[in-house]
PDB file of N, CA and C in Angstrom:
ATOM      1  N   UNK A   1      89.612 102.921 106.874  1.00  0.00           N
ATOM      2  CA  UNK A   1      90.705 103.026 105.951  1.00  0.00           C
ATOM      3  C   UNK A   1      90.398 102.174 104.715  1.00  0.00           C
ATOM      4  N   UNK A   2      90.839 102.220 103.403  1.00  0.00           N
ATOM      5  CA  UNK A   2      90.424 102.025 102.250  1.00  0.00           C
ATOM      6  C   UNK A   2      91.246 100.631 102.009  1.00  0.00           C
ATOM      7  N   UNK A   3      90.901  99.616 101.855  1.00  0.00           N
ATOM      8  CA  UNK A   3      91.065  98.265 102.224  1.00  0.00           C
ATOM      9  C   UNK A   3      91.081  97.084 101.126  1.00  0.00           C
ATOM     10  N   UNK A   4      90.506  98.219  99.454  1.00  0.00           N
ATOM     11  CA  UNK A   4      89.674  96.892  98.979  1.00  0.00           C
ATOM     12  C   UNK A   4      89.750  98.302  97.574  1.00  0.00           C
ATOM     13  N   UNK A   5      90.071  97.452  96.589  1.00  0.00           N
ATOM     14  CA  UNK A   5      90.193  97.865  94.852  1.00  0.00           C
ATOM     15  C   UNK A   5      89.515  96.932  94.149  1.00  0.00           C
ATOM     16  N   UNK A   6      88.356  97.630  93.494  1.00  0.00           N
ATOM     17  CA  UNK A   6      87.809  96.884  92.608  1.00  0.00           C
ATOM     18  C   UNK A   6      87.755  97.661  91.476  1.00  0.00           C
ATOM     19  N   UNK A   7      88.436  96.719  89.923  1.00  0.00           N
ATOM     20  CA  UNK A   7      88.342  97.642  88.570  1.00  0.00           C
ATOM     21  C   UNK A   7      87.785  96.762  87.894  1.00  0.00           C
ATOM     22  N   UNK A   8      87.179  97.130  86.951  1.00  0.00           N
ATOM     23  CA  UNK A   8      86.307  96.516  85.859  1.00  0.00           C
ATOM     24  C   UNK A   8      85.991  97.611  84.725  1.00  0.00           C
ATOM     25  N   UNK A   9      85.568  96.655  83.854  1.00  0.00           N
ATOM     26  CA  UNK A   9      84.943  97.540  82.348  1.00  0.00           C
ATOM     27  C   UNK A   9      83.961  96.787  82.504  1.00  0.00           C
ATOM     28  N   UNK A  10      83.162  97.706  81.845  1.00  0.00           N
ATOM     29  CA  UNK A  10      81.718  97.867  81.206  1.00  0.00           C
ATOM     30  C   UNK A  10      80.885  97.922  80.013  1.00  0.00           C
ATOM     31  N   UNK A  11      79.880  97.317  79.689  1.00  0.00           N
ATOM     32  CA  UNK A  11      79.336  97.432  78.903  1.00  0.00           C
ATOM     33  C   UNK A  11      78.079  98.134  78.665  1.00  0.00           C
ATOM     34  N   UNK A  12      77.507  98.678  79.339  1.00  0.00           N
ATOM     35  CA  UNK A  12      76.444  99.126  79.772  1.00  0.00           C
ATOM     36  C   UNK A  12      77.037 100.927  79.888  1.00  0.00           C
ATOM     37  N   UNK A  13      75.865 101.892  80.076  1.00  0.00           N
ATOM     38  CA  UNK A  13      76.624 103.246  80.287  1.00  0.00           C
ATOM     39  C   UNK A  13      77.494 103.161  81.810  1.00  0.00           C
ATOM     40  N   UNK A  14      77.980 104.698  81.558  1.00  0.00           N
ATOM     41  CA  UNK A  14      78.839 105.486  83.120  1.00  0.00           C
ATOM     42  C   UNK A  14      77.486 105.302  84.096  1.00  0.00           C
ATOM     43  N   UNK A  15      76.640 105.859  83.553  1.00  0.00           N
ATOM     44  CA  UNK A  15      75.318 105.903  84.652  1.00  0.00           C
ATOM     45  C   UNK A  15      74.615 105.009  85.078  1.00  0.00           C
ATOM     46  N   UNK A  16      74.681 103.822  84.058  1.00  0.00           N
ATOM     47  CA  UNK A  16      74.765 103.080  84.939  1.00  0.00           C
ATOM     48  C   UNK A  16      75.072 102.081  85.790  1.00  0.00           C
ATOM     49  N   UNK A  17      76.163 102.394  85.810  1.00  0.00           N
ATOM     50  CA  UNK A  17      77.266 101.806  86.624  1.00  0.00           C
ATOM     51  C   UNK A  17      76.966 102.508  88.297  1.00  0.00           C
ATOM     52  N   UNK A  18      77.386 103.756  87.725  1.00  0.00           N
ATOM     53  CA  UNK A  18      76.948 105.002  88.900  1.00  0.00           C
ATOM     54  C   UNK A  18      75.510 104.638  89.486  1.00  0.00           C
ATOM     55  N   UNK A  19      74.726 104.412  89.135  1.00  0.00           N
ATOM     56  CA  UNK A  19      73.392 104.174  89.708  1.00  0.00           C
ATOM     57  C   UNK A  19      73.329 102.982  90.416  1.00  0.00           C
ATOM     58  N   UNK A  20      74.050 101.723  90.207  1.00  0.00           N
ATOM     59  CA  UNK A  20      74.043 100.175  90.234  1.00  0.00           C
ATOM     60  C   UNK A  20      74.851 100.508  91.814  1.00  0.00           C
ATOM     61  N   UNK A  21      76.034 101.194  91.855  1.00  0.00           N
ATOM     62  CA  UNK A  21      76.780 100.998  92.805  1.00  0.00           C
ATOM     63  C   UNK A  21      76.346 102.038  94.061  1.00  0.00           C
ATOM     64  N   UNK A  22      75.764 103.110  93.756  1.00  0.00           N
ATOM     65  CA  UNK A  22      75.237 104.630  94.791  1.00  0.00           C
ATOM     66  C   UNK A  22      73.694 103.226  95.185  1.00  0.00           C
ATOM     67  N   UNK A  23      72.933 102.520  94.338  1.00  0.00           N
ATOM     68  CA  UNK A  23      72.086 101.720  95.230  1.00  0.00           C
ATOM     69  C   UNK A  23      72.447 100.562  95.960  1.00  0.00           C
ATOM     70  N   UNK A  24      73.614 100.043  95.736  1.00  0.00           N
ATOM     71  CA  UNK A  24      74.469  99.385  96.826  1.00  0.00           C
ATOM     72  C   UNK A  24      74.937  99.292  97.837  1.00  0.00           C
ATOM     73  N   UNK A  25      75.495 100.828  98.295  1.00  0.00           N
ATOM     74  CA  UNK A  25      75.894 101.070  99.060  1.00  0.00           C
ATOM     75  C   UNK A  25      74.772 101.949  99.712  1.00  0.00           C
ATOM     76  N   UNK A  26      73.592 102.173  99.114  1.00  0.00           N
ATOM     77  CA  UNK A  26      72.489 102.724  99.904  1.00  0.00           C
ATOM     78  C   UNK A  26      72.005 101.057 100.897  1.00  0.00           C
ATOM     79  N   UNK A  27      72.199 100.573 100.293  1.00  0.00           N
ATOM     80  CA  UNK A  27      71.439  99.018 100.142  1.00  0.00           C
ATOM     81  C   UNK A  27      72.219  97.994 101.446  1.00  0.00           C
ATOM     82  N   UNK A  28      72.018  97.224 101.764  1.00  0.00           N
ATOM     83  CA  UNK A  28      72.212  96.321 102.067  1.00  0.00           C
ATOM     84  C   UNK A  28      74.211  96.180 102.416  1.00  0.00           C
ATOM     85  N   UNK A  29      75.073  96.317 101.572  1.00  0.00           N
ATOM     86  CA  UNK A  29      76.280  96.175 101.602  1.00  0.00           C
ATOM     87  C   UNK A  29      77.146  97.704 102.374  1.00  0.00           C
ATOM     88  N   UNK A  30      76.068  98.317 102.043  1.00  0.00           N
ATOM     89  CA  UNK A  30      76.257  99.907 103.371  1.00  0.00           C
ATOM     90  C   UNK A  30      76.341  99.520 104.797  1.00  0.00           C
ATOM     91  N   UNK A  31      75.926  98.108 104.922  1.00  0.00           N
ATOM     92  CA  UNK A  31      76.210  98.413 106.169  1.00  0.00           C
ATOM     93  C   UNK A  31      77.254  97.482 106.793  1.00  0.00           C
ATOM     94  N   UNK A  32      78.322  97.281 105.441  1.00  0.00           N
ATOM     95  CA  UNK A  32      79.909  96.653 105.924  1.00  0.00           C
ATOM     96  C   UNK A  32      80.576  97.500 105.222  1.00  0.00           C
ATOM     97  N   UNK A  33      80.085  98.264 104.434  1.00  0.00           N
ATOM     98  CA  UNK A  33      80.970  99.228 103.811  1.00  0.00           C
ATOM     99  C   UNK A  33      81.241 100.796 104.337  1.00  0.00           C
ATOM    100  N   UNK A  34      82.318 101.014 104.470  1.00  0.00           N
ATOM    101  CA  UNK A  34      82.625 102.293 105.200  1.00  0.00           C
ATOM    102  C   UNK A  34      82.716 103.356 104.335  1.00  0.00           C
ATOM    103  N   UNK A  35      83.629 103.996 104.446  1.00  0.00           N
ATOM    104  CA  UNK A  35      84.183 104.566 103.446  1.00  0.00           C
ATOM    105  C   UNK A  35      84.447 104.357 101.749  1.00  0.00           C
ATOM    106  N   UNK A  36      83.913 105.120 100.522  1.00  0.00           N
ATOM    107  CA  UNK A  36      83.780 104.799  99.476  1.00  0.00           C
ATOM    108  C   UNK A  36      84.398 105.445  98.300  1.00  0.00           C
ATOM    109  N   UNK A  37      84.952 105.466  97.212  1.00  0.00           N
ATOM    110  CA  UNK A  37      84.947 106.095  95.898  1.00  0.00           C
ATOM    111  C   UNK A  37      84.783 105.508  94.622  1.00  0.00           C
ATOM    112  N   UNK A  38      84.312 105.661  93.864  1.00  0.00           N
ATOM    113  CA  UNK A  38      83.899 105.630  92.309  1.00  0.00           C
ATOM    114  C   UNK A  38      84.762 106.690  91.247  1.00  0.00           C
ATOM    115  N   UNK A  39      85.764 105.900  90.729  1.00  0.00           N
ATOM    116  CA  UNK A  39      86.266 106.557  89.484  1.00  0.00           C
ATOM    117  C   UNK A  39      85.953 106.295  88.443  1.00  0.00           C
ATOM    118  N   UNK A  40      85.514 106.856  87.026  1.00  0.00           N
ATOM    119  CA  UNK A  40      85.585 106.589  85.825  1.00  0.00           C
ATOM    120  C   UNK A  40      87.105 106.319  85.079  1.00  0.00           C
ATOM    121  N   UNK A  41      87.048 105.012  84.638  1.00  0.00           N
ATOM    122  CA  UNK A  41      88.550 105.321  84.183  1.00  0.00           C
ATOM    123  C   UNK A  41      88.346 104.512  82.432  1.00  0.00           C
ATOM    124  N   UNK A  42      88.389 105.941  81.755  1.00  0.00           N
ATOM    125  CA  UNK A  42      88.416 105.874  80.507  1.00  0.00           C
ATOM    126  C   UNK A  42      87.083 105.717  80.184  1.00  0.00           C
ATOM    127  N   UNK A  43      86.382 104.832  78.616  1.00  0.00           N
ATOM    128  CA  UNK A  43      85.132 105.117  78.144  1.00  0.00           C
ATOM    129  C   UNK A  43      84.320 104.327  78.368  1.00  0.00           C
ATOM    130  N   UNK A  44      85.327 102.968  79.305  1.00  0.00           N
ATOM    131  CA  UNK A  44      84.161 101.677  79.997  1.00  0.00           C
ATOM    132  C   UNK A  44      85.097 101.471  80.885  1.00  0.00           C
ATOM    133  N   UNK A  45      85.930 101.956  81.283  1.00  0.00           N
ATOM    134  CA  UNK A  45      86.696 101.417  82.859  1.00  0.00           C
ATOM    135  C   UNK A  45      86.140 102.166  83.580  1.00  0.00           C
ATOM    136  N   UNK A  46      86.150 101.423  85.048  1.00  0.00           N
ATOM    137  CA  UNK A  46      85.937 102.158  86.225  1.00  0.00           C
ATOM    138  C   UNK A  46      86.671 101.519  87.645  1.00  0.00           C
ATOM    139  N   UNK A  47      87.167 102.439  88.610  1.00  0.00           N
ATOM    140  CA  UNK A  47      87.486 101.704  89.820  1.00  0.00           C
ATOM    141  C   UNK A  47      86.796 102.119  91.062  1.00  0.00           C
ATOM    142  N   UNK A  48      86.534 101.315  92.077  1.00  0.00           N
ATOM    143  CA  UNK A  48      85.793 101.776  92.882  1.00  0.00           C
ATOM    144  C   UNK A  48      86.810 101.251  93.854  1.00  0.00           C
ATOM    145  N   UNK A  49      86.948 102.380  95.351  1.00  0.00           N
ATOM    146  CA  UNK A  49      87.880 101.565  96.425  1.00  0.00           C
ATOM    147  C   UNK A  49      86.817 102.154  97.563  1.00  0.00           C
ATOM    148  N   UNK A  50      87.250 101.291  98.540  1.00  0.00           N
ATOM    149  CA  UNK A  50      86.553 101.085  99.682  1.00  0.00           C
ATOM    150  C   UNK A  50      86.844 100.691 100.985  1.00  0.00           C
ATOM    151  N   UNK A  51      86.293 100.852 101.974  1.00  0.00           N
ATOM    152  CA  UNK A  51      86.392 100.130 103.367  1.00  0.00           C
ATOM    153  C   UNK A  51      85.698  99.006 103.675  1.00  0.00           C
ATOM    154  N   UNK A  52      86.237  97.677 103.343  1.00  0.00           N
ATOM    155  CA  UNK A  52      85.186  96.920 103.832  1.00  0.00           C
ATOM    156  C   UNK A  52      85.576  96.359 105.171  1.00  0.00           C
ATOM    157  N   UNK A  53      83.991  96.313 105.927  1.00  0.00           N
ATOM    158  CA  UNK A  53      84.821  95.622 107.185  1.00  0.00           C
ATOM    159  C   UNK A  53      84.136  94.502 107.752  1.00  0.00           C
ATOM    160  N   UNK A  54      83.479  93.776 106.799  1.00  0.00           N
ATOM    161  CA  UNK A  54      83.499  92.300 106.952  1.00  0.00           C
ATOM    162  C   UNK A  54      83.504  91.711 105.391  1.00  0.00           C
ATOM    163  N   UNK A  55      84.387  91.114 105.199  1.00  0.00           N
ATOM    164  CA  UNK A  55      85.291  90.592 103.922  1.00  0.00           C
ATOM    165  C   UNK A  55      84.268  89.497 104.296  1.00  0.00           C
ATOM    166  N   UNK A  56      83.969  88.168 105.062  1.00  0.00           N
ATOM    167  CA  UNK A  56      82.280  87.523 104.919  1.00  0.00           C
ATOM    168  C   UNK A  56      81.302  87.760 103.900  1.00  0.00           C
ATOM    169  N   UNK A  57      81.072  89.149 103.970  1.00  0.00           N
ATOM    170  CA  UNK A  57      79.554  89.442 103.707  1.00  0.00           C
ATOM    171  C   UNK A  57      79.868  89.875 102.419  1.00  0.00           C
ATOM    172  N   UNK A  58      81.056  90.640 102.189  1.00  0.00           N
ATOM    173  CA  UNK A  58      81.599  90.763 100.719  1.00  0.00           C
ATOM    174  C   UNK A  58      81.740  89.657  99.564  1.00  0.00           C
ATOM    175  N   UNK A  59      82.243  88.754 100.072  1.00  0.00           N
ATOM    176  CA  UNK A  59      82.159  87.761  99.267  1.00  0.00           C
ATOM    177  C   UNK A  59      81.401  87.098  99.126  1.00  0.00           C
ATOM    178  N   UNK A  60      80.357  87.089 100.109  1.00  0.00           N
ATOM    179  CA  UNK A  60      78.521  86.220 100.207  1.00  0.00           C
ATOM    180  C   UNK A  60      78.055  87.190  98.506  1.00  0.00           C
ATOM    181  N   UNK A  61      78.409  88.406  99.143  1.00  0.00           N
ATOM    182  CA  UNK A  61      77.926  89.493  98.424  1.00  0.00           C
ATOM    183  C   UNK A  61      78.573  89.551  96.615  1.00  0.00           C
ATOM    184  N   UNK A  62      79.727  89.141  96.809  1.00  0.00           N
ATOM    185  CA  UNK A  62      80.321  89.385  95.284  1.00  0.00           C
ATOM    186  C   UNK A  62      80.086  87.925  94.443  1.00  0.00           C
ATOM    187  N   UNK A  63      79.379  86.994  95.136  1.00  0.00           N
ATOM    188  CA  UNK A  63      79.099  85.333  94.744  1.00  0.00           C
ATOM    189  C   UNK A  63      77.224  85.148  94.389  1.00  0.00           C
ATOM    190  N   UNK A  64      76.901  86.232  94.532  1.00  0.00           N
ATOM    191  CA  UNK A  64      75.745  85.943  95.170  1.00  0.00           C
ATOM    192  C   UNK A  64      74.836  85.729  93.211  1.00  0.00           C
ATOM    193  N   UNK A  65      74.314  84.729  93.158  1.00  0.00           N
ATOM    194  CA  UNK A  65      73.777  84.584  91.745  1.00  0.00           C
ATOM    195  C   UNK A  65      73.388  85.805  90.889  1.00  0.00           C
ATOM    196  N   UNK A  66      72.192  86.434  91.860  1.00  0.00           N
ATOM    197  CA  UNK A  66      71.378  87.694  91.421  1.00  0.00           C
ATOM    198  C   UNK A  66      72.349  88.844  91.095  1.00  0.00           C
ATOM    199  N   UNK A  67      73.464  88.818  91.878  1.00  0.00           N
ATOM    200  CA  UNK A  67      74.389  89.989  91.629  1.00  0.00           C
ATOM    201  C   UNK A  67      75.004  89.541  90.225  1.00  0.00           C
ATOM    202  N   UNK A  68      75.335  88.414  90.215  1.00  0.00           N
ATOM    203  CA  UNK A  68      76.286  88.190  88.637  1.00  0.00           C
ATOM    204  C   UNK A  68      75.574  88.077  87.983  1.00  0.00           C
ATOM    205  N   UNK A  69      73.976  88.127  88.027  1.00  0.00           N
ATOM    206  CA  UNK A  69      73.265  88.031  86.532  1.00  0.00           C
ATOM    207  C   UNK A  69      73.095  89.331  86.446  1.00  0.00           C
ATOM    208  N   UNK A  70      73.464  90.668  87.609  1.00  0.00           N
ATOM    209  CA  UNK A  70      73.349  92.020  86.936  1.00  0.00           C
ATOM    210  C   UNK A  70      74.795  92.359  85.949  1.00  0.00           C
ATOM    211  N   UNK A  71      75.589  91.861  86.504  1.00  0.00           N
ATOM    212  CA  UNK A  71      77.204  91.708  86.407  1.00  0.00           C
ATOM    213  C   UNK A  71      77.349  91.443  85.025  1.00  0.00           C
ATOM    214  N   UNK A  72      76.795  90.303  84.522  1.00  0.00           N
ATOM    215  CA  UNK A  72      76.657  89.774  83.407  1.00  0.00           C
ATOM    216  C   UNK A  72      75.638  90.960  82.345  1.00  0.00           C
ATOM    217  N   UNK A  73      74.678  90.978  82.779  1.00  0.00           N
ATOM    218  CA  UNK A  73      73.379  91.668  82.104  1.00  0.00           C
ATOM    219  C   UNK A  73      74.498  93.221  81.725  1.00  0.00           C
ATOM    220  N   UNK A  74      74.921  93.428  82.494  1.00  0.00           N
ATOM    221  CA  UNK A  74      75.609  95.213  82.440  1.00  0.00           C
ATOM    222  C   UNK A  74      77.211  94.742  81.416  1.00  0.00           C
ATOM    223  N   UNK A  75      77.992  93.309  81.413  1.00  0.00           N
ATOM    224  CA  UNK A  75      78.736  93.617  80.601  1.00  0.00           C
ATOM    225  C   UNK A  75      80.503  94.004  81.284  1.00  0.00           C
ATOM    226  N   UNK A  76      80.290  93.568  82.818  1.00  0.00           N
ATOM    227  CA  UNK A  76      80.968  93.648  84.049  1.00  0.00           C
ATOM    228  C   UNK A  76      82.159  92.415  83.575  1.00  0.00           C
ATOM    229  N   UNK A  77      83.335  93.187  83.629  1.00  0.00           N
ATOM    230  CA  UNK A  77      84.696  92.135  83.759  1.00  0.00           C
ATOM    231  C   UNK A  77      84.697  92.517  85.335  1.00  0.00           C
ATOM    232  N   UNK A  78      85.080  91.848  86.237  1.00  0.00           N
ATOM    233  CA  UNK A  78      85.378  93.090  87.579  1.00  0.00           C
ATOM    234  C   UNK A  78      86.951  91.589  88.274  1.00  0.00           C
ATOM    235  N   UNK A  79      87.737  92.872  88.348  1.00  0.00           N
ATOM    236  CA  UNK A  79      88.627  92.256  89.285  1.00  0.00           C
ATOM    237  C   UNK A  79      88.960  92.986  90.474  1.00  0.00           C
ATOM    238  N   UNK A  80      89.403  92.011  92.020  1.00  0.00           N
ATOM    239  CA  UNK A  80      89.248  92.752  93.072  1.00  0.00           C
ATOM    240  C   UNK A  80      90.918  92.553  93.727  1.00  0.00           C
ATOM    241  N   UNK A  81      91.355  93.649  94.522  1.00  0.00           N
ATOM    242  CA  UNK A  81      92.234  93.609  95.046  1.00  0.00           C
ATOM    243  C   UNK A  81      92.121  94.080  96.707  1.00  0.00           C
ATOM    244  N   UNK A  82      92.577  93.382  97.295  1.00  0.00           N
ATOM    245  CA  UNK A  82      93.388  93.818  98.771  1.00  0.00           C
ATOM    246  C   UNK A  82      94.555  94.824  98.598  1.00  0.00           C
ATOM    247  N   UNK A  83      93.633  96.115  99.193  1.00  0.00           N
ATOM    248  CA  UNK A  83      95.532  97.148  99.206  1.00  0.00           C
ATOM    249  C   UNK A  83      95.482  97.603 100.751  1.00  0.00           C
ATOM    250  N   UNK A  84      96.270  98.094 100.835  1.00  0.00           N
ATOM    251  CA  UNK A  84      96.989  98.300 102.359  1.00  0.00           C
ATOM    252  C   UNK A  84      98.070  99.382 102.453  1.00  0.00           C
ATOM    253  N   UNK A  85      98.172 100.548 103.043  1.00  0.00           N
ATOM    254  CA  UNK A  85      98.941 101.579 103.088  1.00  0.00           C
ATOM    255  C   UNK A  85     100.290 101.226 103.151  1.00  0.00           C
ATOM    256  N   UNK A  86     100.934 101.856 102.067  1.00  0.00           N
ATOM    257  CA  UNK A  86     102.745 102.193 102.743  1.00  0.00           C
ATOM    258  C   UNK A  86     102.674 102.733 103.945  1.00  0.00           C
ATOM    259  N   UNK A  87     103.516 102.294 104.911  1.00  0.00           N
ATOM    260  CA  UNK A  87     103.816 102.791 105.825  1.00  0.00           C
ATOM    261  C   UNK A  87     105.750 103.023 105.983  1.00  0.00           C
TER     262      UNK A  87
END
């Protein structure tokens, strides 16, 4: 179930954003991440939501130096949210 909102703008193109995140989840973070989507939202927004199911490795993962010097290098605001179904 979809667990986890992340939106950010960009500086860098759509593609590659799209490329940065499809080798991510090929990568290493595929294998806490479940379920996935990638929206474009507008001409540098984007949101991506997800299943994560160790919030650990996510945040090893969203701290991790090498990742924020791509973060940085691409032009990445990124903010993250916890969502959780109406029931």
């Amino acid at each position: 179930m979809i667990n986890t909102m992340v939106r950010a703008t960009y500086t860098c193109s759509w593609e590659e954003i799209q490329k940065r995140i499809t080798d991510d989840m090929n990568g290493e973070p595929g294998q806490w991440i479940g379920e996935w989507s990638l929206i474009r939202e507008g001409d540098n927004g984007m949101v991506w939501l997800g299943e994560i199911t160790d919030f650990n490795a996510f945040g090893a993962f969203m701290s991790d130096p090498e990742e924020n010097e791509k973060d940085k290098s691409m032009g990445l605001d990124i903010k993250v949210f916890t969502i959780q179904p109406m029931e």
